[in-house]
PDB file of N, CA and C in Angstrom:
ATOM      1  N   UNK A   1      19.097-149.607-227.518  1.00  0.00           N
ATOM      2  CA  UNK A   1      18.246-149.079-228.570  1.00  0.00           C
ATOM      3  C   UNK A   1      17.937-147.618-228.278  1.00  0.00           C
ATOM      4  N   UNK A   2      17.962-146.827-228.794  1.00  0.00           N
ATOM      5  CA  UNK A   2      17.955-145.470-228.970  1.00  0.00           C
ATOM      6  C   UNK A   2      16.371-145.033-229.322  1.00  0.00           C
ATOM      7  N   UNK A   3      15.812-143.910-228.092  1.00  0.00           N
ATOM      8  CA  UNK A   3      14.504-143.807-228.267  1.00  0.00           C
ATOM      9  C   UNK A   3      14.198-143.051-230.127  1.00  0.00           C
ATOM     10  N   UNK A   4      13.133-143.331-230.167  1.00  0.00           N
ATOM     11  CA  UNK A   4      12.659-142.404-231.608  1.00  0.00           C
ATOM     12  C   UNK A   4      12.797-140.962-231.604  1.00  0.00           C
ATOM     13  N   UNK A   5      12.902-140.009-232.346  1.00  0.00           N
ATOM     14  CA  UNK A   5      12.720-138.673-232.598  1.00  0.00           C
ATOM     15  C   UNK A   5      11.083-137.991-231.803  1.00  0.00           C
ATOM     16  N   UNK A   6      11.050-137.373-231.232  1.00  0.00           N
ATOM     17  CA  UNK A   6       9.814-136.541-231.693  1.00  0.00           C
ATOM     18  C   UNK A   6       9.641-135.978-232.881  1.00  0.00           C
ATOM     19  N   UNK A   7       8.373-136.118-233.560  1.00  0.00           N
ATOM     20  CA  UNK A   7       7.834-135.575-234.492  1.00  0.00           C
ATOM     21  C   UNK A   7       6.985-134.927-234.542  1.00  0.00           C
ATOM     22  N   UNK A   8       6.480-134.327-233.016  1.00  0.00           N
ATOM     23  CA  UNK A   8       5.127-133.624-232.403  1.00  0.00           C
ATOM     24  C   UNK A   8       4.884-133.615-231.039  1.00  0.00           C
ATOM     25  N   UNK A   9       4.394-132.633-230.909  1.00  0.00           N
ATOM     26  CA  UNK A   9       3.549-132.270-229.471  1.00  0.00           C
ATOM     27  C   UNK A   9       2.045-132.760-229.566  1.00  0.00           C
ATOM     28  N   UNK A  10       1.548-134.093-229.019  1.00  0.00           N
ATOM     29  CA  UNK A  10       0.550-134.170-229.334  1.00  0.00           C
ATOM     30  C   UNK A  10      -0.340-133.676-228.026  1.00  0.00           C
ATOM     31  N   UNK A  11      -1.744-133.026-228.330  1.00  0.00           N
ATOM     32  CA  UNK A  11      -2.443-132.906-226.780  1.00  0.00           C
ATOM     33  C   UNK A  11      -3.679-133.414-227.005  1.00  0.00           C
ATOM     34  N   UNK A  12      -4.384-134.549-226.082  1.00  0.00           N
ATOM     35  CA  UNK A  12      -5.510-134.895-226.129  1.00  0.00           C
ATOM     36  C   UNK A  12      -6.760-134.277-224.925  1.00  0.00           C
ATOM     37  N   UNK A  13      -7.170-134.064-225.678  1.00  0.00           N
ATOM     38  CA  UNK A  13      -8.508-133.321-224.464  1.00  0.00           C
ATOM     39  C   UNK A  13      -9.768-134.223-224.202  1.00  0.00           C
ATOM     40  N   UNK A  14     -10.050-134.526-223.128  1.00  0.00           N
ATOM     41  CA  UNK A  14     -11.318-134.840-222.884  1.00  0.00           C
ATOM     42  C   UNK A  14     -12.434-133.839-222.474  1.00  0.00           C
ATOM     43  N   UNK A  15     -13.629-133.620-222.939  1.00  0.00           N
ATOM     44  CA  UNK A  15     -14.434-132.423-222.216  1.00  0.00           C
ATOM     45  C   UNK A  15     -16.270-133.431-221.768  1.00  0.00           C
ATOM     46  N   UNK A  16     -16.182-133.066-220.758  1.00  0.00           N
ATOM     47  CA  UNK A  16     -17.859-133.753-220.705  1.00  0.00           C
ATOM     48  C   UNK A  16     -18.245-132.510-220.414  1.00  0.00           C
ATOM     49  N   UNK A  17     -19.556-132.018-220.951  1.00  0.00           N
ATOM     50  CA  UNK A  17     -19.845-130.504-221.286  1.00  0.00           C
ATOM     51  C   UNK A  17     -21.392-130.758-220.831  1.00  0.00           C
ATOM     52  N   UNK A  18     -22.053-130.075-219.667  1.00  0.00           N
ATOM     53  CA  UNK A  18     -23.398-129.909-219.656  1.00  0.00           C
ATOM     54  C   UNK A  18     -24.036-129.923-220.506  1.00  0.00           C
ATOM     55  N   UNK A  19     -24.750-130.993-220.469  1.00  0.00           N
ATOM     56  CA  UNK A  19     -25.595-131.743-221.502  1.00  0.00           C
ATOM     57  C   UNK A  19     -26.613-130.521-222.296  1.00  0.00           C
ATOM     58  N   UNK A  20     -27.054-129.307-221.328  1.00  0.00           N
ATOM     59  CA  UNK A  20     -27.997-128.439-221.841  1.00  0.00           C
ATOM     60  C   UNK A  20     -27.178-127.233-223.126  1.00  0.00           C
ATOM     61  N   UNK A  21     -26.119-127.612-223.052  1.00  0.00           N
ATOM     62  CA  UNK A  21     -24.545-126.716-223.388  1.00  0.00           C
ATOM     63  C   UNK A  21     -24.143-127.271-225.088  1.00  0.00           C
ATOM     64  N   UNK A  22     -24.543-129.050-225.078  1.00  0.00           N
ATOM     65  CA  UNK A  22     -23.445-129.709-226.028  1.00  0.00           C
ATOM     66  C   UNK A  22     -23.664-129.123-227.249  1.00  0.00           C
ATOM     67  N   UNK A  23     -24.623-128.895-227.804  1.00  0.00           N
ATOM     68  CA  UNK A  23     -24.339-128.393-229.197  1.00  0.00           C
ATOM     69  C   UNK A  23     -24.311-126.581-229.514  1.00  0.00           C
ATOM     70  N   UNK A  24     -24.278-126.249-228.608  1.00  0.00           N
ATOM     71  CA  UNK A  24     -23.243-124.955-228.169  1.00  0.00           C
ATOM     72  C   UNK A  24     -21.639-124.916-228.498  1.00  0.00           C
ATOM     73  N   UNK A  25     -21.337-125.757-227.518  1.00  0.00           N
ATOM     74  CA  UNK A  25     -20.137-126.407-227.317  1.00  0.00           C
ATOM     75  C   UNK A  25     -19.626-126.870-228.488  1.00  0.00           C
ATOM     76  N   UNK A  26     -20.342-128.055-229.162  1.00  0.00           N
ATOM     77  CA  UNK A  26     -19.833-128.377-230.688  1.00  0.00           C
ATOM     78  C   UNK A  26     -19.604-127.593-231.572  1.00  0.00           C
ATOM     79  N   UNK A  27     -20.787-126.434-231.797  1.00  0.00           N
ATOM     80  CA  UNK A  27     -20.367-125.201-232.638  1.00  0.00           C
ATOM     81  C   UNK A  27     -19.166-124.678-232.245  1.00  0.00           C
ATOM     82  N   UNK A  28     -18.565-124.114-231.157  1.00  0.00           N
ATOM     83  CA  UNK A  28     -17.669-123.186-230.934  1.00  0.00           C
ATOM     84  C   UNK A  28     -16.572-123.816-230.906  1.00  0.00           C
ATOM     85  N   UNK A  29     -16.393-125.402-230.363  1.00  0.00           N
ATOM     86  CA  UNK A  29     -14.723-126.298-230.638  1.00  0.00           C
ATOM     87  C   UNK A  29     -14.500-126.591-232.165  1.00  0.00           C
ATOM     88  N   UNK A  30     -15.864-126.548-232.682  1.00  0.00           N
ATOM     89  CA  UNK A  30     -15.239-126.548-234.522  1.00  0.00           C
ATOM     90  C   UNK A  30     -14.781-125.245-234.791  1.00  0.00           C
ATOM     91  N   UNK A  31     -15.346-124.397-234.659  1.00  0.00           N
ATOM     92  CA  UNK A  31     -14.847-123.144-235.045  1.00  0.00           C
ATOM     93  C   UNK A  31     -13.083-123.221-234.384  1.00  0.00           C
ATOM     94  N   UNK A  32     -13.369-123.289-233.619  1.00  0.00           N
ATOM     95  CA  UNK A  32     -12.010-122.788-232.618  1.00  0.00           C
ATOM     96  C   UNK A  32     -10.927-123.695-233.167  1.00  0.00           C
ATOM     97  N   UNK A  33     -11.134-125.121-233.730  1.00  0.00           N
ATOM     98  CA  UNK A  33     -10.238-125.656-234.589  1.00  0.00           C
ATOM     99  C   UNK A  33     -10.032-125.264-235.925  1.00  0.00           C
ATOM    100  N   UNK A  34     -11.113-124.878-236.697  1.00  0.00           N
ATOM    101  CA  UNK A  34     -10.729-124.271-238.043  1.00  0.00           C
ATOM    102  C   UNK A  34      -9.997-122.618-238.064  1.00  0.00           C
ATOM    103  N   UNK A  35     -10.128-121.799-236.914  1.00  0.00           N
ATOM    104  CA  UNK A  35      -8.969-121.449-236.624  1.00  0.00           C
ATOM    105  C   UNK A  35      -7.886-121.533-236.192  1.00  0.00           C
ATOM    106  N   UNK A  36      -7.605-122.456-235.488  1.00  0.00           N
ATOM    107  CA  UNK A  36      -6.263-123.403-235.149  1.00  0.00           C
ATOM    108  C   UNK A  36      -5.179-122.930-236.086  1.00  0.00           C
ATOM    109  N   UNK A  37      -5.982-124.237-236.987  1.00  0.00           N
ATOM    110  CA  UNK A  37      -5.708-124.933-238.305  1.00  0.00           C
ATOM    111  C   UNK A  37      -4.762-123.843-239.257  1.00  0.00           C
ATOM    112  N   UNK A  38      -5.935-122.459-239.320  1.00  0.00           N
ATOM    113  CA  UNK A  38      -5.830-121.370-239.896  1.00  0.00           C
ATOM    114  C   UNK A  38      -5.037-120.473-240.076  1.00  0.00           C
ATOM    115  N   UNK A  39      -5.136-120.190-238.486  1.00  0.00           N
ATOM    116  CA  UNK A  39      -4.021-118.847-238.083  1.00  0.00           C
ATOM    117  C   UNK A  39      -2.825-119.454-237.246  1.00  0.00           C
ATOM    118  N   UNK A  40      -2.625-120.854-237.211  1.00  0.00           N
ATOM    119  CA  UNK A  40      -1.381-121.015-236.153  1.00  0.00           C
ATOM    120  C   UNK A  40      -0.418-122.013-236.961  1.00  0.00           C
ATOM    121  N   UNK A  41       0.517-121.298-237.789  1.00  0.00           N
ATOM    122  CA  UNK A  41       1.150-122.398-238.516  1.00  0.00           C
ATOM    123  C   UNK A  41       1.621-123.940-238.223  1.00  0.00           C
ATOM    124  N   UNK A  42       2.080-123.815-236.907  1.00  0.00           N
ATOM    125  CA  UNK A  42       2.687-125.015-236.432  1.00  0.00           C
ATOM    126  C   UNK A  42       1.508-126.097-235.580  1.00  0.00           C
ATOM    127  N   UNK A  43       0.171-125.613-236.138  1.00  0.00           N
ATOM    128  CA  UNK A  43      -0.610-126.529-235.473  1.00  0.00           C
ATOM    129  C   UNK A  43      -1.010-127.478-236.748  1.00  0.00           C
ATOM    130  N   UNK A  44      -0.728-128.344-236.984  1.00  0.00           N
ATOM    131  CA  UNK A  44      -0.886-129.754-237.703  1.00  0.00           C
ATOM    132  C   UNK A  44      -2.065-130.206-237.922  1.00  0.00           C
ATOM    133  N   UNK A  45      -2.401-130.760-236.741  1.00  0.00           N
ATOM    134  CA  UNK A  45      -3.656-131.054-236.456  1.00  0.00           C
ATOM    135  C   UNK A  45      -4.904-130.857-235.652  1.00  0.00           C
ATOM    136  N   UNK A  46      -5.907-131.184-235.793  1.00  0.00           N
ATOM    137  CA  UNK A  46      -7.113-130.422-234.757  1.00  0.00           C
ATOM    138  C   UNK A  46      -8.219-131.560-235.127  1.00  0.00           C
ATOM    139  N   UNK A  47      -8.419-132.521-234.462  1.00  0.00           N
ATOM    140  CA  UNK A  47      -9.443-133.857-234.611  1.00  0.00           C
ATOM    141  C   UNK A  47     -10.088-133.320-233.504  1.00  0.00           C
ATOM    142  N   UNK A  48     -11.654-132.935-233.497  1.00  0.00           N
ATOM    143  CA  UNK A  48     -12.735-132.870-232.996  1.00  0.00           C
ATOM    144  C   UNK A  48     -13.749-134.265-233.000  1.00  0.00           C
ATOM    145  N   UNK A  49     -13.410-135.081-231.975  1.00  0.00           N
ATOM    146  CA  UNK A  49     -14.668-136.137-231.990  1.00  0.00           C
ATOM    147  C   UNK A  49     -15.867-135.968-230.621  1.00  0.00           C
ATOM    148  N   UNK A  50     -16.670-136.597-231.022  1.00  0.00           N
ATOM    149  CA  UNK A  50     -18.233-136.960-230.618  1.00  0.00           C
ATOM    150  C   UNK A  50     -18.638-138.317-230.375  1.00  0.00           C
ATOM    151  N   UNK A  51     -18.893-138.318-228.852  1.00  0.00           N
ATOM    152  CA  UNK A  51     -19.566-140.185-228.856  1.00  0.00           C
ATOM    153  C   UNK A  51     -20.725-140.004-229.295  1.00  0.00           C
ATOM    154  N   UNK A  52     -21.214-140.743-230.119  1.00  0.00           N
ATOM    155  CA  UNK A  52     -22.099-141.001-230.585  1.00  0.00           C
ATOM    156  C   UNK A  52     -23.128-141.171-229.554  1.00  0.00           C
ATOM    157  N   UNK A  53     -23.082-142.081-228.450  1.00  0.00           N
ATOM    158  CA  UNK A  53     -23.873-142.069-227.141  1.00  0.00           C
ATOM    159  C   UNK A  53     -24.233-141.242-226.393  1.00  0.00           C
ATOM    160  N   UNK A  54     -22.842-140.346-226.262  1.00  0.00           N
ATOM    161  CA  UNK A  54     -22.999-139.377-225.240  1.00  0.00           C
ATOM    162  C   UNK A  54     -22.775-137.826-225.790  1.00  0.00           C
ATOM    163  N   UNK A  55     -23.103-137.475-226.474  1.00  0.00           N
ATOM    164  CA  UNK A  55     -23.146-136.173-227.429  1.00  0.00           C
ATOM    165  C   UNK A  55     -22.546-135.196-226.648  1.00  0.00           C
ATOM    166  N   UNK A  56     -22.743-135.402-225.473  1.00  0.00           N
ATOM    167  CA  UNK A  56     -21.791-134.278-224.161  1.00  0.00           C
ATOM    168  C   UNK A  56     -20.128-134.430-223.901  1.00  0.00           C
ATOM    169  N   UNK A  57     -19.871-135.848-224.732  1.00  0.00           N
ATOM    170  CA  UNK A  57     -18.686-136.018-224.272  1.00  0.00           C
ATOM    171  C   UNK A  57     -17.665-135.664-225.445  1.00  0.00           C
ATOM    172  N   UNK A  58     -17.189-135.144-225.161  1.00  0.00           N
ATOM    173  CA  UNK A  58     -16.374-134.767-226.583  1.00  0.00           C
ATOM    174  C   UNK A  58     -14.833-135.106-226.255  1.00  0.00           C
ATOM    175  N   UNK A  59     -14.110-135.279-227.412  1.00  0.00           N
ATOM    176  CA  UNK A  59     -12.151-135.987-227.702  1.00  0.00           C
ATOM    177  C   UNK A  59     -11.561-134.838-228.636  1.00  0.00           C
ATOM    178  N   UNK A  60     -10.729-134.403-228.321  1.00  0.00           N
ATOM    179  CA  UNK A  60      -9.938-133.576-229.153  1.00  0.00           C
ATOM    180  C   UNK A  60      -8.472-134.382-229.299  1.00  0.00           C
ATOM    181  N   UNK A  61      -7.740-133.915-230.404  1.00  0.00           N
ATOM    182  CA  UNK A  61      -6.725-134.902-230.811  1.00  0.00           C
ATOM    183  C   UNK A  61      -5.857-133.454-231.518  1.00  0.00           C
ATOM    184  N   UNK A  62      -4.742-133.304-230.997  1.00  0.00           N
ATOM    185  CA  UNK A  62      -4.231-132.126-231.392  1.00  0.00           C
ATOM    186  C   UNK A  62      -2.804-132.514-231.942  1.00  0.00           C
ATOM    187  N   UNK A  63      -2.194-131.872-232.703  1.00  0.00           N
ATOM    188  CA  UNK A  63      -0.920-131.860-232.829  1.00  0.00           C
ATOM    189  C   UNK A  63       0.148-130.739-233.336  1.00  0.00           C
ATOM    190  N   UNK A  64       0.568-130.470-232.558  1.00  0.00           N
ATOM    191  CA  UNK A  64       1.717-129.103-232.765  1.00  0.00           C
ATOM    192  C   UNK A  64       3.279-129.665-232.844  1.00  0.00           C
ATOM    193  N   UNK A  65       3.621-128.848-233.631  1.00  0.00           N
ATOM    194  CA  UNK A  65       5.160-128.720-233.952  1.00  0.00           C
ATOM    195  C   UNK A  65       5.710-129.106-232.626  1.00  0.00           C
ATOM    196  N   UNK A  66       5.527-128.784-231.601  1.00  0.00           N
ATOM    197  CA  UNK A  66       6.420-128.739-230.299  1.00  0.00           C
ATOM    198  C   UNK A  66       5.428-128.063-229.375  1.00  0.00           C
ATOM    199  N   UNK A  67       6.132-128.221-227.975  1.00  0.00           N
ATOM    200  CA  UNK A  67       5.312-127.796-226.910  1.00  0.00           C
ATOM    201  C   UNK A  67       5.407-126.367-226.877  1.00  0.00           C
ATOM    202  N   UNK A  68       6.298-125.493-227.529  1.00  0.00           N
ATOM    203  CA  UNK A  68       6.434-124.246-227.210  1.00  0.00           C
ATOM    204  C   UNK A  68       5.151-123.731-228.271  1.00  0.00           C
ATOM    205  N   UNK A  69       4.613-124.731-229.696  1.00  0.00           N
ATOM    206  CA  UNK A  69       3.620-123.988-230.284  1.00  0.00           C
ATOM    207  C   UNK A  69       2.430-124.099-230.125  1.00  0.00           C
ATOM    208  N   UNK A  70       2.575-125.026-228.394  1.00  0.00           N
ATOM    209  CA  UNK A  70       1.207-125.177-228.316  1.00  0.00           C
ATOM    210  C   UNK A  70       0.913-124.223-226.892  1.00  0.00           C
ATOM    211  N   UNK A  71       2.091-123.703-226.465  1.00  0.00           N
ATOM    212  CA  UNK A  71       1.995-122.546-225.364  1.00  0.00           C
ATOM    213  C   UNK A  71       1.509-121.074-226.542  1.00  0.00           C
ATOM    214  N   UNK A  72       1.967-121.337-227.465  1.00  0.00           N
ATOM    215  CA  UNK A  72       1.293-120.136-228.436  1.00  0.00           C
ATOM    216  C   UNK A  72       0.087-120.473-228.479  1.00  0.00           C
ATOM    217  N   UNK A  73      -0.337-121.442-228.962  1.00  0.00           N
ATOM    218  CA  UNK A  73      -1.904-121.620-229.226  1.00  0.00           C
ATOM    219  C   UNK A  73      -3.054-121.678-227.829  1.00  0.00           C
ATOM    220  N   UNK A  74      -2.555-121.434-226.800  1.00  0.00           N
ATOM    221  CA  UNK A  74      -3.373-121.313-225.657  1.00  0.00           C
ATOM    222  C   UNK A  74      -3.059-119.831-225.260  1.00  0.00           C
ATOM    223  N   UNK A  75      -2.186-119.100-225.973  1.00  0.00           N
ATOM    224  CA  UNK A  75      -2.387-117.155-225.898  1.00  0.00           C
ATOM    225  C   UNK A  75      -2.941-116.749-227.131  1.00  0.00           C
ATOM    226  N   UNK A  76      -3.377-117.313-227.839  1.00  0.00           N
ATOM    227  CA  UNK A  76      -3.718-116.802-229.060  1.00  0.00           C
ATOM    228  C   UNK A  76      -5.318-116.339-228.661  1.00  0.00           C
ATOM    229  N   UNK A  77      -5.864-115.394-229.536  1.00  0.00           N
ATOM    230  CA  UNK A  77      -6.764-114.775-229.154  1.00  0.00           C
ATOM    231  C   UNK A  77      -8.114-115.279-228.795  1.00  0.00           C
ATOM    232  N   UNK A  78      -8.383-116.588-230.374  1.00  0.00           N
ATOM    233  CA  UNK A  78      -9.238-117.012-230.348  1.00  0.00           C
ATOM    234  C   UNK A  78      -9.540-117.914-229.607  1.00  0.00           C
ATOM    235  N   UNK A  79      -8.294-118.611-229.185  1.00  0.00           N
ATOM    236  CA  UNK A  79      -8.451-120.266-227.508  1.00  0.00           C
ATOM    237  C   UNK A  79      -8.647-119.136-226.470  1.00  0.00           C
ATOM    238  N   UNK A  80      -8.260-117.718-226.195  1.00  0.00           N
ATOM    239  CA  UNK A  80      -8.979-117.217-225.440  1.00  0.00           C
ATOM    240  C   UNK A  80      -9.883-116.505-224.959  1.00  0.00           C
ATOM    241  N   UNK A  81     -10.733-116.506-226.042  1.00  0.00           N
ATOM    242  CA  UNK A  81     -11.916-116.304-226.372  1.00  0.00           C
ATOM    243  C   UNK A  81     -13.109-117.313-225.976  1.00  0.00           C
ATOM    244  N   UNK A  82     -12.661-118.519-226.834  1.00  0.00           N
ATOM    245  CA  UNK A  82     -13.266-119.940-226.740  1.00  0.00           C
ATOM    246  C   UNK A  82     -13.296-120.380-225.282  1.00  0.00           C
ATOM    247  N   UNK A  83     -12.175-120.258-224.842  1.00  0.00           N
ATOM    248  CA  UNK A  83     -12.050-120.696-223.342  1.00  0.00           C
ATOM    249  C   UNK A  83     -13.103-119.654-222.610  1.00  0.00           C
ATOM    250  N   UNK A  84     -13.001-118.770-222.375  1.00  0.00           N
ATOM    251  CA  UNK A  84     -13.806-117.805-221.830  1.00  0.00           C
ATOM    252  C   UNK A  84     -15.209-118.141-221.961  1.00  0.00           C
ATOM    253  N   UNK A  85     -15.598-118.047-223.305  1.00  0.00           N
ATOM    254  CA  UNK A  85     -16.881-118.843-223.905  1.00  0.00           C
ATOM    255  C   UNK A  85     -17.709-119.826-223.224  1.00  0.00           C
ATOM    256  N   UNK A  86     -16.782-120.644-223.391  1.00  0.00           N
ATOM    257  CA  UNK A  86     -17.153-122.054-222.818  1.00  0.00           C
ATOM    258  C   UNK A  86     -16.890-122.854-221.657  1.00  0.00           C
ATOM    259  N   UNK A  87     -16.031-122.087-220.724  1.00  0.00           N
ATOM    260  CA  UNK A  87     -15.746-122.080-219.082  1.00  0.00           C
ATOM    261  C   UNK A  87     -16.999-122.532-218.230  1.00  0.00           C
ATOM    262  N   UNK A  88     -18.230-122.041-218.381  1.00  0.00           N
ATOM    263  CA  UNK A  88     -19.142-122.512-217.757  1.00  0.00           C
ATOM    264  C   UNK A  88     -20.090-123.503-218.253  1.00  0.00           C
ATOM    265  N   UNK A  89     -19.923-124.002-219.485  1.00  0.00           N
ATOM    266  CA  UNK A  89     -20.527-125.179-220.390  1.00  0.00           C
ATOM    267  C   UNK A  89     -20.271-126.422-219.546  1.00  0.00           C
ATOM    268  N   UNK A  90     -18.519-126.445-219.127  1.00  0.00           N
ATOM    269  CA  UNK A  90     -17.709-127.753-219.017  1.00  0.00           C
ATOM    270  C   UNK A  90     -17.992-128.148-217.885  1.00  0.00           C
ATOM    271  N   UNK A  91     -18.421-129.542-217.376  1.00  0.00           N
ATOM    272  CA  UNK A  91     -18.734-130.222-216.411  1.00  0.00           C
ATOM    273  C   UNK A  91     -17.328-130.879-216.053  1.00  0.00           C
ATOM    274  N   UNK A  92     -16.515-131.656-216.646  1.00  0.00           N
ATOM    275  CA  UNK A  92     -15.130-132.048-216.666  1.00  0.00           C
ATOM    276  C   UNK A  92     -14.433-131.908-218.122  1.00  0.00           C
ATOM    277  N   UNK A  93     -12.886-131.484-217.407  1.00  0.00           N
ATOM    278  CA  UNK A  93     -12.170-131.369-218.569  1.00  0.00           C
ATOM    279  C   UNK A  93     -10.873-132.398-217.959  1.00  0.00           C
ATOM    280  N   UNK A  94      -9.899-133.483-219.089  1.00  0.00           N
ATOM    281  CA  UNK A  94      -8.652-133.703-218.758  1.00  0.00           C
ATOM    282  C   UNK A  94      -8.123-133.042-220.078  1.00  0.00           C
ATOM    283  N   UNK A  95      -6.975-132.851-219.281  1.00  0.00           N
ATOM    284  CA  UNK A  95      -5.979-133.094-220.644  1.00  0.00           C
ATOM    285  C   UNK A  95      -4.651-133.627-220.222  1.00  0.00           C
ATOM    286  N   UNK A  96      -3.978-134.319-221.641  1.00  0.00           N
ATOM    287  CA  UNK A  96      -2.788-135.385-222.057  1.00  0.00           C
ATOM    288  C   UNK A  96      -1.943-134.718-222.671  1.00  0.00           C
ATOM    289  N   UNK A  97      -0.748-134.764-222.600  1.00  0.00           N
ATOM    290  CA  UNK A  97       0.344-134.259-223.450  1.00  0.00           C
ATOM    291  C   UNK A  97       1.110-135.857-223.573  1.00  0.00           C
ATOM    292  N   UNK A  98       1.924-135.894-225.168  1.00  0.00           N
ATOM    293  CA  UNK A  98       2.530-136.969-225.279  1.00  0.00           C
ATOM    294  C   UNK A  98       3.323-136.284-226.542  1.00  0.00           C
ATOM    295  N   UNK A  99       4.376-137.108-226.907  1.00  0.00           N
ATOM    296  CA  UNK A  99       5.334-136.814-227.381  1.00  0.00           C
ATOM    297  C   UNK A  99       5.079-137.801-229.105  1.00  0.00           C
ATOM    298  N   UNK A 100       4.969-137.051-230.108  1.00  0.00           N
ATOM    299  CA  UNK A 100       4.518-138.138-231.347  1.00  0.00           C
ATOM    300  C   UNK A 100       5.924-138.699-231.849  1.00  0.00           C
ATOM    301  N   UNK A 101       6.099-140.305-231.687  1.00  0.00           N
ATOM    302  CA  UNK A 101       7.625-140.874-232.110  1.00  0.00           C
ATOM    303  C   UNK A 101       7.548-141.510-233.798  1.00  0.00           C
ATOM    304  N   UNK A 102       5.750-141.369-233.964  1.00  0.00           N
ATOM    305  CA  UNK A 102       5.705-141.912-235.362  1.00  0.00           C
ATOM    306  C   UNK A 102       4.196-141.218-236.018  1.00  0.00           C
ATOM    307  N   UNK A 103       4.147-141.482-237.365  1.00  0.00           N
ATOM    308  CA  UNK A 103       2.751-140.721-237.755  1.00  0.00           C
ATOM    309  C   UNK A 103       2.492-142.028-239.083  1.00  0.00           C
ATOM    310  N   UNK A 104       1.637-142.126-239.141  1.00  0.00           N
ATOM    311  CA  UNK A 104       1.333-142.952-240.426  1.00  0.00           C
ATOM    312  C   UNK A 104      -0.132-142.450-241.048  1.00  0.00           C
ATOM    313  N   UNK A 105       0.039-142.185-242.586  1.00  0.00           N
ATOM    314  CA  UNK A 105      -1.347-142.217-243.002  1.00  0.00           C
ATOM    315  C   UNK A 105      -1.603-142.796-244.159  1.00  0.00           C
ATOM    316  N   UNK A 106      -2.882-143.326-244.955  1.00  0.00           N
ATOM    317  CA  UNK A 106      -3.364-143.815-245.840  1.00  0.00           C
ATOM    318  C   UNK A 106      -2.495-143.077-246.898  1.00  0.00           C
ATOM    319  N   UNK A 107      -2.577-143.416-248.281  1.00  0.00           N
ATOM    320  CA  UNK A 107      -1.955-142.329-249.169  1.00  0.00           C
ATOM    321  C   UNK A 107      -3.436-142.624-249.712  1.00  0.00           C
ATOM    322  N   UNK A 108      -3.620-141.324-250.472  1.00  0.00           N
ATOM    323  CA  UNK A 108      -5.028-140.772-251.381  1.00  0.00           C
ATOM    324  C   UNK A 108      -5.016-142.011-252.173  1.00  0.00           C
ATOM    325  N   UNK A 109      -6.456-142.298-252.506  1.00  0.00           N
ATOM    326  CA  UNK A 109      -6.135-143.097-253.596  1.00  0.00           C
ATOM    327  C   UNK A 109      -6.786-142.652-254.856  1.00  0.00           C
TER     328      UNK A 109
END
C-alpha cells in the first residue's frame, strides 16, 4: 500500500505562559495569527486555542503549504517580533511538526 500524499506542513505548538502574562500573551498570538493568515500566502491555517481551565495554557494548530513556508513564516517580521515580545511570558513551549495525509471539513450549510 502506498503511503498518502502530503497535503501540508502541519505545526502544533504548545505554550504554558506565566500565568501573570496570559492575557498579554492571548492578545499578541491572535494578532500574530491574523497576520499569518494575512501576509503569508502559503499559511492555510492558524487555530489559536485556550483551556478553558488553564487560561495559561495555550494550542496552536498551524498549517503551511510545506516545510519550506513555514521556515518563511518564522523570518517573517512579525513571528519576529512576536517571538521577541513574548520570550519572557513563556514558562514552557513544545513544538510538533507532522505531515497532513488528509483534511476534511463540514461543507457550509
Amino acid at each position: 500500500m502506498t503511503a498518502p500524499a502530503s497535503t501540508g506542513f502541519v505545526v502544533a505548538v504548545e505554550f504554558i505562559v506565566k500565568r501573570e502574562f496570559a492575557d498579554q500573551f492571548h492578545a499578541a498570538i491572535i494578532e500574530n495569527a491574523a497576520t499569518s493568515l494575512r501576509d503569508e500566502p502559503d499559511c492555510e491555517t492558524f487555530d489559536v486555542c485556550r483551556d478553558p481551565k488553564r487560561p495559561e495554557r495555550i494550542y496552536l494548530y498551524e498549517v503551511y503549504g510545506s516545510e519550506a513556508d513555514f521556515d518563511f513564516h518564522l523570518k517573517a517580521p512579525h513571528f519576529v517580533s512576536f517571538d521577541q515580545t513574548v520570550r519572557d511570558w513563556v514558562a514552557e513551549k513544545r513544538v510538533e511538526t507532522f505531515e497532513r495525509v488528509s483534511s476534511a471539513k463540514k461543507e457550509a450549510r
